[in-house]
N, C-alpha and C. Protein backbone atom coordinates (compact mmCIF):
# COMPACT_ATOMS: atom_id res chain seq x y z
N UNK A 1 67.00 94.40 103.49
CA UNK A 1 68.29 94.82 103.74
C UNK A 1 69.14 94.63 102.52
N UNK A 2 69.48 95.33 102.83
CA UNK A 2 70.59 95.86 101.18
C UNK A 2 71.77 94.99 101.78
N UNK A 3 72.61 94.42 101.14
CA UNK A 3 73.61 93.63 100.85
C UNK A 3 74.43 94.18 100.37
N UNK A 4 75.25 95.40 100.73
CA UNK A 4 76.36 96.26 100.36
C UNK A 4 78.04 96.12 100.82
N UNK A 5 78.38 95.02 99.54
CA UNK A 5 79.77 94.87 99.75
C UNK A 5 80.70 95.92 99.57
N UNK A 6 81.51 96.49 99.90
CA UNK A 6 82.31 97.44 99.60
C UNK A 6 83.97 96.47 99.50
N UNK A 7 84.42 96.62 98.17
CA UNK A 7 85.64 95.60 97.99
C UNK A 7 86.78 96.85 98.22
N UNK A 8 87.61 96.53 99.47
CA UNK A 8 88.63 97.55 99.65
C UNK A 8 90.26 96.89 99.49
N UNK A 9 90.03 95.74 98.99
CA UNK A 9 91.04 94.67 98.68
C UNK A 9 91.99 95.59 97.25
N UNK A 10 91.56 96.31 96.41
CA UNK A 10 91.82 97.30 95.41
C UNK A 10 92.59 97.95 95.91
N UNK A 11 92.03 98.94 97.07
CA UNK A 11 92.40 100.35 97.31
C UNK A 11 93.81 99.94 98.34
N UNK A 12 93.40 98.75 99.38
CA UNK A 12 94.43 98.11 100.20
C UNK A 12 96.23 97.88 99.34
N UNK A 13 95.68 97.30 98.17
CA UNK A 13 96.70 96.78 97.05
C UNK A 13 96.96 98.12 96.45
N UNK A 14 96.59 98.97 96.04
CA UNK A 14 97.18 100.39 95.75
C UNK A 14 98.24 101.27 96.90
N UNK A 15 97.36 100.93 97.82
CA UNK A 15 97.86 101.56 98.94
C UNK A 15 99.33 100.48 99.20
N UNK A 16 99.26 99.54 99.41
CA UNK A 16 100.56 98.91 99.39
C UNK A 16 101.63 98.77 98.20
N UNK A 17 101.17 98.86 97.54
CA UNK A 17 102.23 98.99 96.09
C UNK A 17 102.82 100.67 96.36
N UNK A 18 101.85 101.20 96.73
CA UNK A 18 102.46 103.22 96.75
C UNK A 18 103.23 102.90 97.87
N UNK A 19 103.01 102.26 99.06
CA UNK A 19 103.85 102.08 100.48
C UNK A 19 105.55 101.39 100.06
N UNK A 20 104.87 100.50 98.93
CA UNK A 20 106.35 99.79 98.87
C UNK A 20 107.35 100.53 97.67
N UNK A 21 106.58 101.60 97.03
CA UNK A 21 107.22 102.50 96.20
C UNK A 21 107.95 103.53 96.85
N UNK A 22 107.21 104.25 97.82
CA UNK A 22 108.18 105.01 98.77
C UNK A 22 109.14 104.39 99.57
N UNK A 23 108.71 102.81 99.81
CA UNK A 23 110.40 102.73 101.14
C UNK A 23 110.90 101.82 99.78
N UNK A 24 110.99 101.64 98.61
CA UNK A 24 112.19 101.67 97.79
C UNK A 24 112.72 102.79 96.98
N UNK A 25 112.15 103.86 97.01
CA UNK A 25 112.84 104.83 96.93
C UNK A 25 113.90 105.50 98.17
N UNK A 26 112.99 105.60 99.51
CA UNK A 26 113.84 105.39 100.67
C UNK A 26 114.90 104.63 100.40
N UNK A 27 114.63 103.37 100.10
CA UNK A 27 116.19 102.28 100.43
C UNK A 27 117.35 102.94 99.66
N UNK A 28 116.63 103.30 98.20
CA UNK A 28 117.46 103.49 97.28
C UNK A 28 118.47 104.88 97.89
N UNK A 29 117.57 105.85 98.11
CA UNK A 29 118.46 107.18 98.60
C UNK A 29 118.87 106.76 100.24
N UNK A 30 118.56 106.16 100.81
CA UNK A 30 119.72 105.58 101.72
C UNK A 30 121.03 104.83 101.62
N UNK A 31 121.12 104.18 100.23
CA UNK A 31 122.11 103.43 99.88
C UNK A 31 122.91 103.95 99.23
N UNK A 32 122.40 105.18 97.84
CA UNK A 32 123.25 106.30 97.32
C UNK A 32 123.74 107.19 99.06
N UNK A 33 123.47 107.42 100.09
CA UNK A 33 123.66 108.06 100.86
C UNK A 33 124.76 107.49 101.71
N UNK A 34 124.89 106.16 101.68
CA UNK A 34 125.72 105.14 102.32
C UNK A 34 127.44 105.32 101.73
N UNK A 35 126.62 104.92 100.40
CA UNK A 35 127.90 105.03 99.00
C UNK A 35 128.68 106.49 99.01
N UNK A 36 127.59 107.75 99.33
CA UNK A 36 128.48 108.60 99.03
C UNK A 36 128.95 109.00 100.22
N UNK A 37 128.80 108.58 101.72
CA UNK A 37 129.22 108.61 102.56
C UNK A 37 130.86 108.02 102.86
N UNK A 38 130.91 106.70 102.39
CA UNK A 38 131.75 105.60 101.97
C UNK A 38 132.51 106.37 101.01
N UNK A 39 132.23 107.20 99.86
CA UNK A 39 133.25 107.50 99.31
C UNK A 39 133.92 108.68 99.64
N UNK A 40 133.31 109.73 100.55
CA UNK A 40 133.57 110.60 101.29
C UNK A 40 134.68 110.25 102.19
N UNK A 41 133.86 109.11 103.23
CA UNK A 41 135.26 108.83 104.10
C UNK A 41 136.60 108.38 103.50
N UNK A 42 136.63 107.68 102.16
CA UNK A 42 137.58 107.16 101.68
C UNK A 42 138.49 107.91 101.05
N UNK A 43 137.85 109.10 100.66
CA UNK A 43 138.68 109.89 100.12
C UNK A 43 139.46 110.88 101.35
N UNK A 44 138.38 111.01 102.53
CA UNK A 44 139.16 111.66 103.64
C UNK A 44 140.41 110.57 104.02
N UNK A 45 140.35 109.72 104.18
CA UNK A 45 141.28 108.41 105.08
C UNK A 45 142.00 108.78 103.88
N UNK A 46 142.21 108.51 102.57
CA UNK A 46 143.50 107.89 102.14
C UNK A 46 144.20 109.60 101.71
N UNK A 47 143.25 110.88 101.92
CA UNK A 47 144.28 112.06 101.89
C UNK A 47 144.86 112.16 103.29
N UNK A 48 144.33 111.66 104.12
CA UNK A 48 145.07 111.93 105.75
C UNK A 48 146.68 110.56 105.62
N UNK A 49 146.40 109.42 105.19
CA UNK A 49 146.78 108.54 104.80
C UNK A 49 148.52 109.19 103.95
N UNK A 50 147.66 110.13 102.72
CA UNK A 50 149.08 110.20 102.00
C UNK A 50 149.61 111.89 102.47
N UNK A 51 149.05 112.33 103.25
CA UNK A 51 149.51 113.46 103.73
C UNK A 51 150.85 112.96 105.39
N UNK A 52 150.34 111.70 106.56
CA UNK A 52 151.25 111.34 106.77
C UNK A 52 152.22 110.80 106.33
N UNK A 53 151.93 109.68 105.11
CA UNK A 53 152.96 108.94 104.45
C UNK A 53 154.11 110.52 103.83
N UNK A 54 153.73 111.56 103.81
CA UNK A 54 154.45 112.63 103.09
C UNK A 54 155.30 113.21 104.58
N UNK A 55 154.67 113.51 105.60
CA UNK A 55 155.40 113.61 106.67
C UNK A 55 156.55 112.46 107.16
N UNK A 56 155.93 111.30 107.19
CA UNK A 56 156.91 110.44 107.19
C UNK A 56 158.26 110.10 106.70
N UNK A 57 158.02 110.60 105.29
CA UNK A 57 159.45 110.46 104.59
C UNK A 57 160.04 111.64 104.63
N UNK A 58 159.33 112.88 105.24
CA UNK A 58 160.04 114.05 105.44
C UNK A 58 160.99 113.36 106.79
N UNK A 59 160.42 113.11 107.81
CA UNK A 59 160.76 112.57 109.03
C UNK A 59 162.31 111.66 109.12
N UNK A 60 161.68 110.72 108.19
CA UNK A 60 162.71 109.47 107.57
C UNK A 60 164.17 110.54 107.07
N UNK A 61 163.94 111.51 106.04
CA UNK A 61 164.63 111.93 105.29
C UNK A 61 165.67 113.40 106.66
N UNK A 62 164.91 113.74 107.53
CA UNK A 62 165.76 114.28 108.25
C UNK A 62 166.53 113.53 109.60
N UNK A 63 165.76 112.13 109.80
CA UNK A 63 166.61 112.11 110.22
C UNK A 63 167.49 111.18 110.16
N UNK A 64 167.59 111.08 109.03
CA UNK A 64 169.13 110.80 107.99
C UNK A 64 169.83 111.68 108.14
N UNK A 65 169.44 112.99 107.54
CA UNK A 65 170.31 113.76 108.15
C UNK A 65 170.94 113.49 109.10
N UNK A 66 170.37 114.01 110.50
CA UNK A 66 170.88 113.89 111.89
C UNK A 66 171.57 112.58 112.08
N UNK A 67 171.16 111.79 111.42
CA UNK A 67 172.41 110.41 112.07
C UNK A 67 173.75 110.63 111.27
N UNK A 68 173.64 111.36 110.20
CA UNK A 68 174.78 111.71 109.04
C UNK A 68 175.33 112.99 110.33
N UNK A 69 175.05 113.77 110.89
CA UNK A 69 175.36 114.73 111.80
C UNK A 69 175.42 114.42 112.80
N UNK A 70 175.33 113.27 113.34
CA UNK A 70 175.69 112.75 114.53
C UNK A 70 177.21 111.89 114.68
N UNK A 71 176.86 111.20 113.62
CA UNK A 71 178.09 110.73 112.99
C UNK A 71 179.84 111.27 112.51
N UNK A 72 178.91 112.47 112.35
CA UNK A 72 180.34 113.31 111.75
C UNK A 72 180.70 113.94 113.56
N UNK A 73 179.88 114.13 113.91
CA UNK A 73 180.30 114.81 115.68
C UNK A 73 181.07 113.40 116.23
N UNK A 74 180.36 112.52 116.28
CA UNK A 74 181.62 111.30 116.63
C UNK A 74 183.11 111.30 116.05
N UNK A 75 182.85 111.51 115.08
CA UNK A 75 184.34 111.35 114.37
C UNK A 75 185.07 113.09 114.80
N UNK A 76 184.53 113.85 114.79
CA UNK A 76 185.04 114.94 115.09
C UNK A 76 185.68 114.62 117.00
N UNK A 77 184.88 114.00 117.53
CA UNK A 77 184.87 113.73 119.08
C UNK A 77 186.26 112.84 119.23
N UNK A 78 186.31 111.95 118.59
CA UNK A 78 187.21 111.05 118.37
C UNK A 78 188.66 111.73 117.84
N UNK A 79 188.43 112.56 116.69
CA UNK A 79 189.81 112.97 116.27
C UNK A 79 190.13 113.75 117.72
N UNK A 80 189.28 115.09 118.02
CA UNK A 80 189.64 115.55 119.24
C UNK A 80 190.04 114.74 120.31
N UNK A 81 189.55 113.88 120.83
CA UNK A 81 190.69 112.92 121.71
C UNK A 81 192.16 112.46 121.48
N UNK A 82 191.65 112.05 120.16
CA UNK A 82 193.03 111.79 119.56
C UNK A 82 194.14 112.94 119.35
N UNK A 83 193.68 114.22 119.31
CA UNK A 83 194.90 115.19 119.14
C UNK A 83 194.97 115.56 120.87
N UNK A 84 193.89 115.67 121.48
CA UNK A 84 194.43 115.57 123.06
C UNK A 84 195.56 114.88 123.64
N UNK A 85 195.51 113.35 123.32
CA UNK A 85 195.89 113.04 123.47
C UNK A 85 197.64 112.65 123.16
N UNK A 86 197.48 113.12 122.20
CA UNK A 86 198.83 113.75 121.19
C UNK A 86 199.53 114.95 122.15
N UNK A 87 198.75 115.82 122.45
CA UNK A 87 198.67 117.03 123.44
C UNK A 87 199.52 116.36 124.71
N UNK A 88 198.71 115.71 125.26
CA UNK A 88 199.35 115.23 126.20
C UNK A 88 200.55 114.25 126.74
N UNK A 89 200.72 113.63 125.22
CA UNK A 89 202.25 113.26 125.23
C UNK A 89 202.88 113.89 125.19
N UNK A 90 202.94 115.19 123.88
CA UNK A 90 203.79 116.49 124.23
C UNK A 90 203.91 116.73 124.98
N UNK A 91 203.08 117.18 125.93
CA UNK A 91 203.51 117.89 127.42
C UNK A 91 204.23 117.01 128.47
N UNK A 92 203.66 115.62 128.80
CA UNK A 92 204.58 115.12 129.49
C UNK A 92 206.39 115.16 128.74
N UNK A 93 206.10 114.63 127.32
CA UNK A 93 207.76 114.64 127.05
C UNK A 93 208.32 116.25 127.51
N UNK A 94 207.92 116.95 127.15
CA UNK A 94 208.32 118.71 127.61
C UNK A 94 208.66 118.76 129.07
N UNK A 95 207.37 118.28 129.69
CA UNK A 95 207.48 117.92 131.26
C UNK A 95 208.40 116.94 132.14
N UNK A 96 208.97 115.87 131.51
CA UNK A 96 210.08 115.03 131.90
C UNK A 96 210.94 115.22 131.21
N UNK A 97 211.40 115.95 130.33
CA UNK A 97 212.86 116.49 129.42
C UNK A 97 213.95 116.44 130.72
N UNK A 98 213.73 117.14 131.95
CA UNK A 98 214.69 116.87 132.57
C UNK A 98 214.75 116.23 133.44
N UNK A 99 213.76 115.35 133.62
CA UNK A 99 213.68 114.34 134.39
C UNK A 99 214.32 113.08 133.80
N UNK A 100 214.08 113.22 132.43
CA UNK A 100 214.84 112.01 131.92
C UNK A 100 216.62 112.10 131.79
N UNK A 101 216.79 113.59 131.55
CA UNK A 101 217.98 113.71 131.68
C UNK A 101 218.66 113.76 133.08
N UNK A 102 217.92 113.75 133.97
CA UNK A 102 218.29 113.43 135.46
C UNK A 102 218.67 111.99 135.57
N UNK A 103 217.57 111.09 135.15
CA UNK A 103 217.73 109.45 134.91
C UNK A 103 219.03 109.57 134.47
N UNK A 104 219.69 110.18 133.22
CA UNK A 104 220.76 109.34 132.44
C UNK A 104 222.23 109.56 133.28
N UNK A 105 221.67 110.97 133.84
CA UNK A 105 222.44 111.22 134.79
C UNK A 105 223.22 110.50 136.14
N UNK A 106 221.98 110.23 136.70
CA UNK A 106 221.95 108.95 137.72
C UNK A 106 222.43 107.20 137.38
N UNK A 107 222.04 107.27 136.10
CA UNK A 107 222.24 105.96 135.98
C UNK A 107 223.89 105.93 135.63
N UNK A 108 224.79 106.76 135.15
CA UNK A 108 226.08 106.89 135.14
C UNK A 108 226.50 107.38 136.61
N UNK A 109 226.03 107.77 136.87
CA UNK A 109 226.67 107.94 138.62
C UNK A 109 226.27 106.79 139.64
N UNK A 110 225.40 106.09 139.08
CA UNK A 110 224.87 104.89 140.11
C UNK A 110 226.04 103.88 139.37
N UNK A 111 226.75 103.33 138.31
CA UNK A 111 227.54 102.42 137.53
C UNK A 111 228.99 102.21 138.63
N UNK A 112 228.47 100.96 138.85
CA UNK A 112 229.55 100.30 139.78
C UNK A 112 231.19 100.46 139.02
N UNK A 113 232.14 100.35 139.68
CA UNK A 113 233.53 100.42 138.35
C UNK A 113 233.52 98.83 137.92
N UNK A 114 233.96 98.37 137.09
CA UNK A 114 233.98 97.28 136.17
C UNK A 114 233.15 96.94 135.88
N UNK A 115 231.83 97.70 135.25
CA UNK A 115 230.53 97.49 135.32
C UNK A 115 230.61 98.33 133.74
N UNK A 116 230.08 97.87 133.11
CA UNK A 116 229.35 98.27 132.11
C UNK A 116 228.18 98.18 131.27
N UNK A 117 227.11 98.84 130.52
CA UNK A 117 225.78 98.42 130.04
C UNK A 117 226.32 98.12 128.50
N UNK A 118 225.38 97.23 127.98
CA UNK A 118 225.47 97.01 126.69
C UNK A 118 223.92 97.38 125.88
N UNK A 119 222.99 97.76 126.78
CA UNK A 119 221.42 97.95 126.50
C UNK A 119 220.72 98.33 127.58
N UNK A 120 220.23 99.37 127.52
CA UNK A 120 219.02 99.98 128.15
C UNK A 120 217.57 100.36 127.20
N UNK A 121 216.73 99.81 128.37
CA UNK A 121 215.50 99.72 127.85
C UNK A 121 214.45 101.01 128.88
N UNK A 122 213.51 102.14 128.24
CA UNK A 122 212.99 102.69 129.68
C UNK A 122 211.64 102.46 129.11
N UNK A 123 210.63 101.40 129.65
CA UNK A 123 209.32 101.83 129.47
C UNK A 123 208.44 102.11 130.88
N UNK A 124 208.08 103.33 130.53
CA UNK A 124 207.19 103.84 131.62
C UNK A 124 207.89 104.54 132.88
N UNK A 125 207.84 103.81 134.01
CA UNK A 125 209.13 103.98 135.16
C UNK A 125 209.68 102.74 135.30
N UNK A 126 209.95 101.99 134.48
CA UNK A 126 210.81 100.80 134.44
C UNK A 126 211.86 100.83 133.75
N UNK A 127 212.76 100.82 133.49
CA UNK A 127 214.20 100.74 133.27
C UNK A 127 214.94 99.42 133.42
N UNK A 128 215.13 99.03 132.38
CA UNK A 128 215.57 97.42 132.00
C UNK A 128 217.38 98.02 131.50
N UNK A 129 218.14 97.06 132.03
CA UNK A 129 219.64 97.79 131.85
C UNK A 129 220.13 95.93 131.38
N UNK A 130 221.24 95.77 130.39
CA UNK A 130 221.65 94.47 130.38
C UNK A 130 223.08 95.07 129.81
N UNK A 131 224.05 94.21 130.94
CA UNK A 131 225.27 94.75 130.90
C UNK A 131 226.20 93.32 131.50
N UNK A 132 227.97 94.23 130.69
CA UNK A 132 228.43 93.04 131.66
C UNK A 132 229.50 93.74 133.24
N UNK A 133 229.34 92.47 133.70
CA UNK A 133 230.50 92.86 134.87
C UNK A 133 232.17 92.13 134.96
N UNK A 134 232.75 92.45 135.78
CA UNK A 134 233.85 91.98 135.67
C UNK A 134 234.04 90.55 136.69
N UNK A 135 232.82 91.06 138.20
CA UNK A 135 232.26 89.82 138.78
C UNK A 135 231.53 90.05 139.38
N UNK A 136 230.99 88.72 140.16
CA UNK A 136 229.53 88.68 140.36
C UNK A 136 229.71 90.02 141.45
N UNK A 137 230.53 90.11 142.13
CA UNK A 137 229.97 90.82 143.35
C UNK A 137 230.30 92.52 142.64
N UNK A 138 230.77 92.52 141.27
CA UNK A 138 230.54 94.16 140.76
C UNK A 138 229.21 94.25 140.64
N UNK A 139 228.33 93.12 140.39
CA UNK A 139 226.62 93.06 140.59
C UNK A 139 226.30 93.55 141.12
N UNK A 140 226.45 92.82 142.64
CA UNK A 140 225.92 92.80 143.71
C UNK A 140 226.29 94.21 144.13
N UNK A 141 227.43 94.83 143.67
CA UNK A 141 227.67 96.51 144.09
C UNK A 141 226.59 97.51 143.37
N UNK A 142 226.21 97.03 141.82
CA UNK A 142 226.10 97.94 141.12
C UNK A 142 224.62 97.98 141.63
N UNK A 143 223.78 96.81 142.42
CA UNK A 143 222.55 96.39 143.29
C UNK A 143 222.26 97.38 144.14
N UNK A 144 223.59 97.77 144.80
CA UNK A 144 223.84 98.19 146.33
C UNK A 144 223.69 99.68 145.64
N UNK A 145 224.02 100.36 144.90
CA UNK A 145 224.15 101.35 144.13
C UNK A 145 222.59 102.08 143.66
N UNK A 146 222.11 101.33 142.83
CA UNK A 146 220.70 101.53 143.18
C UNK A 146 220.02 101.53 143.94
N UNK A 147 220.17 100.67 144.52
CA UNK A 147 219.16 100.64 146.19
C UNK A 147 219.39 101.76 146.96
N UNK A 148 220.89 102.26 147.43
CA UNK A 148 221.33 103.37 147.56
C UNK A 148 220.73 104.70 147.30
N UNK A 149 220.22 104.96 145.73
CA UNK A 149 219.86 106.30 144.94
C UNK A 149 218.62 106.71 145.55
N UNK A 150 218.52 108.04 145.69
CA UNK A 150 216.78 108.13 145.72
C UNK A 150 215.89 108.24 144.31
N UNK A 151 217.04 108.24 143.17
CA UNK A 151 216.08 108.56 141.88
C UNK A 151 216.12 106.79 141.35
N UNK A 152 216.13 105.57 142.14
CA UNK A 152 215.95 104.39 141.62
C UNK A 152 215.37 103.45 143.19
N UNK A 153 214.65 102.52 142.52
CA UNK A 153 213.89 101.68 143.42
C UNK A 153 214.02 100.35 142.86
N UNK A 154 213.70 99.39 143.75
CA UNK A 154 213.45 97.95 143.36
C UNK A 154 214.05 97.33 142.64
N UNK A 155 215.82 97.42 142.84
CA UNK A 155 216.87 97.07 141.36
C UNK A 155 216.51 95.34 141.86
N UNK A 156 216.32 94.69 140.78
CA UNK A 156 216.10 92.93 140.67
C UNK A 156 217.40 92.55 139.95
N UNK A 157 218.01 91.47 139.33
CA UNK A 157 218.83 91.11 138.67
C UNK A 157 217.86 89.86 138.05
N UNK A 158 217.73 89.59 136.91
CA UNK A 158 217.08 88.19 136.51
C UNK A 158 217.87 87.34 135.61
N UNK A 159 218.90 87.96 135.49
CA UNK A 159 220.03 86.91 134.57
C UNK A 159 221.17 86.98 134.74
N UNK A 160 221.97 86.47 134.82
CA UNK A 160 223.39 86.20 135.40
C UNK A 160 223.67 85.33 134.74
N UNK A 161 224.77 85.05 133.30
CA UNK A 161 225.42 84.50 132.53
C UNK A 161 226.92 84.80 132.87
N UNK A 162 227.52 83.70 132.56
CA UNK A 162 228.72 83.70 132.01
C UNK A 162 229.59 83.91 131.05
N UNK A 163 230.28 84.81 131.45
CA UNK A 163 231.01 85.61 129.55
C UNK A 163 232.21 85.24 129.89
N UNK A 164 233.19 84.66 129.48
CA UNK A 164 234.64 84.10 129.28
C UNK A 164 235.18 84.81 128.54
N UNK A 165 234.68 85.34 127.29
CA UNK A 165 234.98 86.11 126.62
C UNK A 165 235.55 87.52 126.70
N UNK A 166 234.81 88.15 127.44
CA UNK A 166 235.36 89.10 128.49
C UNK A 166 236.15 89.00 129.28
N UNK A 167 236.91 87.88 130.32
CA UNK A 167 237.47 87.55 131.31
C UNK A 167 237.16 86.22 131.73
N UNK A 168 238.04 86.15 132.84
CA UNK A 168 237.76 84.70 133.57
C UNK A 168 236.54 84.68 134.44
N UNK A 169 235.94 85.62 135.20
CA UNK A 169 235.22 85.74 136.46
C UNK A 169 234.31 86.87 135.57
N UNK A 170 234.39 87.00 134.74
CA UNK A 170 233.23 88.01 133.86
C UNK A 170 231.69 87.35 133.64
N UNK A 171 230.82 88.68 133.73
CA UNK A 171 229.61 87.74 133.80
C UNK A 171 228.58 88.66 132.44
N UNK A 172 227.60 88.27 132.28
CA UNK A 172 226.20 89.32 131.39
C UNK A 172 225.20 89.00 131.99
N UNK A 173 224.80 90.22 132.99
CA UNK A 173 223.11 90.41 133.30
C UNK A 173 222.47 91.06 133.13
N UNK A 174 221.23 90.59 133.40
CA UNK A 174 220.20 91.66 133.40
C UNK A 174 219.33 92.13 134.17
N UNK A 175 219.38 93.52 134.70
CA UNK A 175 218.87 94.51 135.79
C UNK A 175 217.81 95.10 135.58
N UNK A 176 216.94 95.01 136.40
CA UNK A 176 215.87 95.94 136.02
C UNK A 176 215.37 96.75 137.22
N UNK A 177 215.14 97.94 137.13
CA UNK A 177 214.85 98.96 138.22
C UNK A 177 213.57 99.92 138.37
N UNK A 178 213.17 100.23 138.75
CA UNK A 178 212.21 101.03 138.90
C UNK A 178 212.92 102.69 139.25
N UNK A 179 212.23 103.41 138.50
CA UNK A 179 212.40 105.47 138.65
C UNK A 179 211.43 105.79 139.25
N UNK A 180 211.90 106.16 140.55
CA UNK A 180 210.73 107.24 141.57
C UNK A 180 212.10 108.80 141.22
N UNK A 181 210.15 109.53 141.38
CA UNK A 181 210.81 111.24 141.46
C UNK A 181 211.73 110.92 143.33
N UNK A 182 212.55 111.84 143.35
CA UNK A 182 212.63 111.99 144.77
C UNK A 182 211.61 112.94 145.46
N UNK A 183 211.35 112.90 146.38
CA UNK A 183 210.97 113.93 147.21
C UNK A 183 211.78 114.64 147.87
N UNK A 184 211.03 116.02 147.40
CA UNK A 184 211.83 117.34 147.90
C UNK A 184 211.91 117.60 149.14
N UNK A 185 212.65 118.24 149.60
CA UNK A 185 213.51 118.47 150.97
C UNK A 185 212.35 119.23 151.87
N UNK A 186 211.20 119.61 151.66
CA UNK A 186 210.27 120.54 152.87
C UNK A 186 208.91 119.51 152.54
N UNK A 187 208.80 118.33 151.98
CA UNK A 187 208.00 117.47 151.84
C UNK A 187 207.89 115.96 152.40
């Protein structure tokens, strides 16, 4: 019998050196494949990246605008109230022109005799009068007098001084009344 070694320990070691030559060439073009993948995405991300950052400051930059145009509509909103309101003082003063001249009217026809004003005040429908009398009870008339009117309400007295100066029994007070419209005669 023949004794025929066959040594495949050679061909095994060829064969594995060629095996480990192809999967490092594999690794290698998997890793260039990685890299240029990686630089692919990177270049996609940071153009998506500076294409919003470019929308953004478009965004930013209009709406600056609009708060600059929102702003100016406020102030436009505002003056318009403000001349409304201007408006509407005009018209009431236009609108009580003779109502007030009715007041001045009344208030000389409501004036007790020995009664005189030294100051009238009108804010609103209040009417502040400070005058003197000759005595207390020309007050108490010039009281009765208002209360009397239909173009005056709620006459008070809150001061009652003594004026000597004027007379012996002379006094200086101060009246204050309230202005209602009257109501008209089928109302």
């Amino acid at each position: 019998m023949s004794d025929i070694r066959i040594n495949l320990l050679p061909w095994r070691d060829e064969r594995r050196e060629q095996l480990k030559q192809e999967f490092l060439k594999v690794l290698i073009m998997f890793v260039f494949a990685a890299i240029f993948v990686l630089v692919v995405l990177f270049q996609f991300y940071s153009i998506s990246i500076d294409t919003q950052n470019e929308r953004n400051a478009l965004l930013q930059k209009e709406i600056k605008v609009m708060d600059e145009m929102i702003e100016e509509i406020g102030l436009l909103k505002k003056k318009k109230e403000e001349l409304l309101a201007r408006m509407r003082v005009i018209q009431d003063l236009q609108g009580n022109r003779p109502i007030i001249v009715r007041i001045f009217d009344q208030i000389v026809r409501q004036l007790a005799e020995k009664v005189f004003y030294t100051s009238m005040t009108y804010n609103g429908k209040t009417i502040d009068l400070v005058g003197v009398a000759d005595s207390n009870n020309r007050i108490s008339t010039q009281l009765r007098n208002f209360e009397e009117s239909e173009w005056f309400a709620k006459p008070n007295v809150s001061v009652i001084v003594a004026d000597p100066k004027r007379g012996p029994q002379a006094s200086r007070f101060t009246l204050r009344v309230e202005q209602v419209t009257p109501k008209k005669k089928g109302d």
